[in-house]
N, C-alpha and C. Protein backbone atom coordinates (compact mmCIF):
# COMPACT_ATOMS: atom_id res chain seq x y z
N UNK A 1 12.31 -16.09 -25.46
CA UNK A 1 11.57 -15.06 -24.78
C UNK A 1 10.95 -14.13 -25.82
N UNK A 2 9.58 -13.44 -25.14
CA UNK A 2 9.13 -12.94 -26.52
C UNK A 2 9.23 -11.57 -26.20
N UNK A 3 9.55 -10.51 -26.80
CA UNK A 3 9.82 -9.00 -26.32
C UNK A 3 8.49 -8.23 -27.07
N UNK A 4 7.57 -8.10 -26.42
CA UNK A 4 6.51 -7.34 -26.95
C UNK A 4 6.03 -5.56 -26.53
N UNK A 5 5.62 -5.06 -27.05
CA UNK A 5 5.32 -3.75 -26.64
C UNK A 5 4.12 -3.89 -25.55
N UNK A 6 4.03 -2.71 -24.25
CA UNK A 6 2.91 -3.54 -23.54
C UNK A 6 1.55 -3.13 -24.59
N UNK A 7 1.71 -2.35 -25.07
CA UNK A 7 0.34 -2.41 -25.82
C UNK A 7 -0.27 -3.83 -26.90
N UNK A 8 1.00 -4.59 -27.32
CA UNK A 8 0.41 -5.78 -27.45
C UNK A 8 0.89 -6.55 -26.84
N UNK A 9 1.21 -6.46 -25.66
CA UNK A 9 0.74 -7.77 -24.36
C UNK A 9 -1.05 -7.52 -23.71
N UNK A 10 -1.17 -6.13 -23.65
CA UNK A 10 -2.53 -5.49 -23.16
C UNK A 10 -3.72 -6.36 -24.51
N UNK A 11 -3.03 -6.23 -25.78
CA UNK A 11 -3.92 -7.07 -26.82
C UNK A 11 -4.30 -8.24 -26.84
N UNK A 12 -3.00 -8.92 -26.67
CA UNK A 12 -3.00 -10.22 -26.21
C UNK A 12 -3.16 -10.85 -25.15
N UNK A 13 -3.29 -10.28 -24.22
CA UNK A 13 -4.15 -10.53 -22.62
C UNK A 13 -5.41 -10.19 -23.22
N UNK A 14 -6.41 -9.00 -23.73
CA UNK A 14 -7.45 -9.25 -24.17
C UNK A 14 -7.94 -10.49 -24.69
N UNK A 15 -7.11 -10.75 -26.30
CA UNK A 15 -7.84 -12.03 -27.26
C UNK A 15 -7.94 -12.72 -26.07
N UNK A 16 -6.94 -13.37 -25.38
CA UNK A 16 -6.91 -14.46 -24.30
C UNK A 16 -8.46 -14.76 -23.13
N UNK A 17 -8.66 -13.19 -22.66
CA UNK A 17 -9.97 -13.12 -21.80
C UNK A 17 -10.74 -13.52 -22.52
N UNK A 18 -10.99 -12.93 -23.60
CA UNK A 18 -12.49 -12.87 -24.16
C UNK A 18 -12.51 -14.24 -24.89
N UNK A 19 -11.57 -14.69 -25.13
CA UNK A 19 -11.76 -16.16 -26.04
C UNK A 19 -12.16 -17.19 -24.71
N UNK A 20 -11.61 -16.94 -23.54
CA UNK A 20 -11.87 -17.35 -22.61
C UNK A 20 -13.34 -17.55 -21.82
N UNK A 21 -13.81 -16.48 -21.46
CA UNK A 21 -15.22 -15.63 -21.98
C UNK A 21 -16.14 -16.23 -22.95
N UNK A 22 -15.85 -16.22 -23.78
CA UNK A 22 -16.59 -16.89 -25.08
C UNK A 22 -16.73 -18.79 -24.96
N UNK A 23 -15.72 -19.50 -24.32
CA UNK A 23 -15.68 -20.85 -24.07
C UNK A 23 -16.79 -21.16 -23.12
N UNK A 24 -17.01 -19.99 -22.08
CA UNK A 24 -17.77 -20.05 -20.44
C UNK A 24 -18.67 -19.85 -20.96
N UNK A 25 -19.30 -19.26 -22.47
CA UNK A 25 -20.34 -19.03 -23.12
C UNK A 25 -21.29 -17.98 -21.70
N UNK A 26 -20.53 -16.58 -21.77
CA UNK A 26 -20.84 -15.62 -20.19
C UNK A 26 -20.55 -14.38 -22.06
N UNK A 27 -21.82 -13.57 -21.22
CA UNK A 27 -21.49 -12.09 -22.36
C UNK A 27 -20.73 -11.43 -20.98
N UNK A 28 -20.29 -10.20 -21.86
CA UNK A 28 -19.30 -8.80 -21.29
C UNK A 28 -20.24 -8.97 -20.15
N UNK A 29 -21.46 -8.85 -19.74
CA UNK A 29 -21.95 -7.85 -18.95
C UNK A 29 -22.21 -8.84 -17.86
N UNK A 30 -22.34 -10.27 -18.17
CA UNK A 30 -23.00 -11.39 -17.01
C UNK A 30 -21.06 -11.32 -16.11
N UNK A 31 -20.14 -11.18 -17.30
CA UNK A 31 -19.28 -11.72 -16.91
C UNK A 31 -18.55 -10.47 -15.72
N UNK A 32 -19.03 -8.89 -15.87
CA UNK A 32 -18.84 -7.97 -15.31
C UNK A 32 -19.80 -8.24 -14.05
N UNK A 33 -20.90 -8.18 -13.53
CA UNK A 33 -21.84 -8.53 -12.96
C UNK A 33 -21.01 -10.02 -11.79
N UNK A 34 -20.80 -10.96 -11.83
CA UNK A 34 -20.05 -11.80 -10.95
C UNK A 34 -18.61 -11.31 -10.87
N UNK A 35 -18.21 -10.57 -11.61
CA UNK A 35 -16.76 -10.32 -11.23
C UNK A 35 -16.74 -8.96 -10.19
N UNK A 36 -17.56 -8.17 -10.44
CA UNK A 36 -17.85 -7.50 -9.62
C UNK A 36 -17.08 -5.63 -10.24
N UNK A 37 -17.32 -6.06 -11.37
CA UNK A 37 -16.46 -4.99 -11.98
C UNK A 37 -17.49 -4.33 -13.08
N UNK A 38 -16.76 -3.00 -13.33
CA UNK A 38 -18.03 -2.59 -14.56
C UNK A 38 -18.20 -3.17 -15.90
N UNK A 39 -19.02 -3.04 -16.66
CA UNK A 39 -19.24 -3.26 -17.79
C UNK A 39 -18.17 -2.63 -18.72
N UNK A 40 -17.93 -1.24 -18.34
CA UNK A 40 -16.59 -0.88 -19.13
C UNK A 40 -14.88 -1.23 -18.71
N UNK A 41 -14.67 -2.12 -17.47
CA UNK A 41 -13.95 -2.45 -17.53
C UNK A 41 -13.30 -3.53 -18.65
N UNK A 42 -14.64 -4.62 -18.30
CA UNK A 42 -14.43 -5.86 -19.14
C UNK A 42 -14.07 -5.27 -20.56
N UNK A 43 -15.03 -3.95 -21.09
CA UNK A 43 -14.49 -4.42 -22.43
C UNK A 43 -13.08 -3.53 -22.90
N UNK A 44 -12.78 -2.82 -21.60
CA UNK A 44 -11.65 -2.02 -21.68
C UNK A 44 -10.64 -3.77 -21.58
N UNK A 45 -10.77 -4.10 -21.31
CA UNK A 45 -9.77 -5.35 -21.44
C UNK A 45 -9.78 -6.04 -22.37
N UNK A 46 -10.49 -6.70 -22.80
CA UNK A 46 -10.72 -7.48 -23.76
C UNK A 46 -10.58 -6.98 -24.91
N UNK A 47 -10.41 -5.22 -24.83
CA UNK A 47 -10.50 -4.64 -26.34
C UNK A 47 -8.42 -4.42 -26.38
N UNK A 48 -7.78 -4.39 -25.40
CA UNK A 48 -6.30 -4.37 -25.05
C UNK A 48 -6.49 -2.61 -24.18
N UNK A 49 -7.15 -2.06 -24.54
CA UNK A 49 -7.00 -0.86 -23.78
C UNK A 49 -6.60 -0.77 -22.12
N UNK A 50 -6.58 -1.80 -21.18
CA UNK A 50 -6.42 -2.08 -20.06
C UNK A 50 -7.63 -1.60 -18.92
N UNK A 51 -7.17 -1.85 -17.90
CA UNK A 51 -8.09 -1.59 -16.58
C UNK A 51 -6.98 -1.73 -15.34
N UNK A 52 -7.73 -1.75 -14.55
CA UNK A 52 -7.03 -1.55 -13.27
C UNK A 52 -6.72 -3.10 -12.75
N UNK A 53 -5.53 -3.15 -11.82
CA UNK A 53 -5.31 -4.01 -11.54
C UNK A 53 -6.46 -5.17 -10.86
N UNK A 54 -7.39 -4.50 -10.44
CA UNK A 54 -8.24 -5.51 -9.36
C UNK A 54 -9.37 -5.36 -10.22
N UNK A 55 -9.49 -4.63 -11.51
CA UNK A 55 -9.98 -5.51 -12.85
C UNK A 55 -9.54 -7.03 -13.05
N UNK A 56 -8.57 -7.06 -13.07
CA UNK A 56 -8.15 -7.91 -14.21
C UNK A 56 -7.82 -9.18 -13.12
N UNK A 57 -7.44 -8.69 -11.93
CA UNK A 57 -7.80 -10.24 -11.25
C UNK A 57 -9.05 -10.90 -10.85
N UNK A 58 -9.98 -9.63 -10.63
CA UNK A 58 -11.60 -10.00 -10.61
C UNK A 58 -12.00 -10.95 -11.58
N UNK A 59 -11.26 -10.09 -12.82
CA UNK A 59 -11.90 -10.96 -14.09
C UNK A 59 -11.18 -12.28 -14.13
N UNK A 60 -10.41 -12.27 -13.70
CA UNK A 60 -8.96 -13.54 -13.60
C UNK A 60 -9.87 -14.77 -12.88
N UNK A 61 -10.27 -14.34 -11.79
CA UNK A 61 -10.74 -15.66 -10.56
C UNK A 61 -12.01 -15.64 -11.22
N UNK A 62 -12.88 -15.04 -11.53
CA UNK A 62 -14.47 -15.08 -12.22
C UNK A 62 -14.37 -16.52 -13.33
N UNK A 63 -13.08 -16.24 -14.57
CA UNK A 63 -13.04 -16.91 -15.17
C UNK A 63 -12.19 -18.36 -14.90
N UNK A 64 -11.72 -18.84 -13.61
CA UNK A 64 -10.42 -19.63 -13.24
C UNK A 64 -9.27 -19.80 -14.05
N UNK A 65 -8.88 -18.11 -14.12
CA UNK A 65 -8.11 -18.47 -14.76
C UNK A 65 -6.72 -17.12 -14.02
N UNK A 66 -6.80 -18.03 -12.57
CA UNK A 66 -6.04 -17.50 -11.24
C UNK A 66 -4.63 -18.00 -11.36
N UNK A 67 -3.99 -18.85 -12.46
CA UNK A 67 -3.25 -19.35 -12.98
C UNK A 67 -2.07 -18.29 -13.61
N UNK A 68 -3.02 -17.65 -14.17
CA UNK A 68 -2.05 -16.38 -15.14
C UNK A 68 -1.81 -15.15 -14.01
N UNK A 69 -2.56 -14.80 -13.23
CA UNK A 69 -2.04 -13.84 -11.94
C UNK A 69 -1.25 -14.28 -11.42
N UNK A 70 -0.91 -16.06 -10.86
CA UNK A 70 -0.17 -16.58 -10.19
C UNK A 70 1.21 -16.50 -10.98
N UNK A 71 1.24 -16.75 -12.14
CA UNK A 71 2.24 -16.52 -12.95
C UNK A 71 3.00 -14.94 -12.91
N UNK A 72 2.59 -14.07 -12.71
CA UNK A 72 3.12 -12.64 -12.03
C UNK A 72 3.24 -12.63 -11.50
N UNK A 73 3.34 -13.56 -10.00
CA UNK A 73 4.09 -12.90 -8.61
C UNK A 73 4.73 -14.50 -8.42
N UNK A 74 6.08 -14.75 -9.36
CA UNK A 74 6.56 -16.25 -8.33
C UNK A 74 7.22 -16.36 -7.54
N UNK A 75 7.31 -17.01 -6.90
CA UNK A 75 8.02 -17.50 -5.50
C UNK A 75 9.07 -16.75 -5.31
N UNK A 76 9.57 -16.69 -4.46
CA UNK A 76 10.77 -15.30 -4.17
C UNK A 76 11.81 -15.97 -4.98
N UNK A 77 12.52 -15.03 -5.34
CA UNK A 77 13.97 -15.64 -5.63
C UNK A 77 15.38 -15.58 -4.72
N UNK A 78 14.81 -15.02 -3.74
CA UNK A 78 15.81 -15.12 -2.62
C UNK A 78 16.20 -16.80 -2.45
N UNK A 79 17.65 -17.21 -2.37
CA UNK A 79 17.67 -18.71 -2.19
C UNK A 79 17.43 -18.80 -0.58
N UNK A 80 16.93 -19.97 0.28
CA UNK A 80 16.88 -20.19 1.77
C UNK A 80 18.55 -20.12 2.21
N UNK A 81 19.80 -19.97 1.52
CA UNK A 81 21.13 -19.71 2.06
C UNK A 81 20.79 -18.63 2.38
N UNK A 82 20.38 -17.48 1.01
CA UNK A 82 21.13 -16.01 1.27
C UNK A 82 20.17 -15.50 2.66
N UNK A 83 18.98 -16.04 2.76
CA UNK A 83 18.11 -15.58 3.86
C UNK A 83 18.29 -16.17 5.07
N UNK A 84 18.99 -17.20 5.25
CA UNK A 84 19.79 -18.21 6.57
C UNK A 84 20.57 -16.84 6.96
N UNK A 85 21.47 -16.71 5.65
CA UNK A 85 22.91 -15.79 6.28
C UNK A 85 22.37 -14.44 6.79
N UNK A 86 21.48 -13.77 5.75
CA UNK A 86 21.12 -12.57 6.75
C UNK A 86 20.04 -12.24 8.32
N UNK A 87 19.19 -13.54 8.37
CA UNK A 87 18.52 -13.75 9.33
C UNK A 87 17.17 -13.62 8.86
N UNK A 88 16.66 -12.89 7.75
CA UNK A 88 15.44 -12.17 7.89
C UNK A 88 15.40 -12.01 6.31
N UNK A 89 14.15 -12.24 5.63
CA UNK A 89 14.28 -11.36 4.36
C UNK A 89 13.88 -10.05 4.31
N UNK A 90 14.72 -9.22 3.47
CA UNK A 90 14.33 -8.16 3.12
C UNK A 90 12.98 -7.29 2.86
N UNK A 91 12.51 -6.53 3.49
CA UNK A 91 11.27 -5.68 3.62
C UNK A 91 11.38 -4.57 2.28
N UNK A 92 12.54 -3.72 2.48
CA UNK A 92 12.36 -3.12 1.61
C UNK A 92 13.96 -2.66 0.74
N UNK A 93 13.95 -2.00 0.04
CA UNK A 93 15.34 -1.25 -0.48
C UNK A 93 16.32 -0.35 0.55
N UNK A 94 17.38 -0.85 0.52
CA UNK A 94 18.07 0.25 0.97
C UNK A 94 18.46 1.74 0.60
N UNK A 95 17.99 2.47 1.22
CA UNK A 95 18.82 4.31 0.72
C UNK A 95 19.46 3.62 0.02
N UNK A 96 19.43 5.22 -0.93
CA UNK A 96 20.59 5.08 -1.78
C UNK A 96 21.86 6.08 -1.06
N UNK A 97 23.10 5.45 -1.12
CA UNK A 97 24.19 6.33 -0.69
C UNK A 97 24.76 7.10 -1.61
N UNK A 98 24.98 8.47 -1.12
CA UNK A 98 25.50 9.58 -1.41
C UNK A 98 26.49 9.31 -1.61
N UNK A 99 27.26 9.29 -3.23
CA UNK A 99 28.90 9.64 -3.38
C UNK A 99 29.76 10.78 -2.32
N UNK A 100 30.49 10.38 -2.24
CA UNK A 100 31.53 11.69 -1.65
C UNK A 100 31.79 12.36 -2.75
N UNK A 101 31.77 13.81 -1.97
CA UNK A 101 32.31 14.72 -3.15
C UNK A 101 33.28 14.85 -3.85
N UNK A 102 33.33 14.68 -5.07
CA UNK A 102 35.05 14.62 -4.84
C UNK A 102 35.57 16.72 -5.54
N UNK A 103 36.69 16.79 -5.29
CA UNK A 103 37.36 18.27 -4.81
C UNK A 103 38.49 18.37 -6.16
């Protein structure tokens, strides 16, 4: 496993776009323009500085590369037992419970 700071995962998600980018032979601005995003997003990404989330999947599906978003949200990890036994999966967190006081 690799333990990186997010500022160079944000770097290295850049090199990745733009080398990407550069293969599709698409500049910053054609490639902002179909993605539907600004011109300063793209190069806020590509430079590691970041953007907003629906940056970076715009830019994600523009380039097919819907692969690496898919890779951030996988399949639940709930097993089909633990969700048999409770009936239902989970929506959200439970409260947190209050210790008793103790005296």
């Amino acid at each position: 496993m690799i333990f990186l700071t997010c500022e160079e995962w944000m770097e290295r998600i850049g090199e990745n776009l733009k080398a990407r980018r550069l293969r599709e032979n698409l500049s910053q601005q054609t490639l902002a323009a179909r993605s539907g995003v600004s011109l300063n997003a793209v190069k806020n990404l590509e430079s590691g500085r970041g953007a907003s989330v629906h940056s970076l999947v715009s830019v994600c599906r523009t380039l097919g590369a819907v692969g690496w978003i898919d890779s951030l949200a996988p399949a639940s990890e709930t097993s089909p037992l633990e969700i048999a036994r409770r009936g239902r999966m989970r929506l959200r967190a439970a409260p947190r419970r209050k210790e008793p006081r103790r005296v």
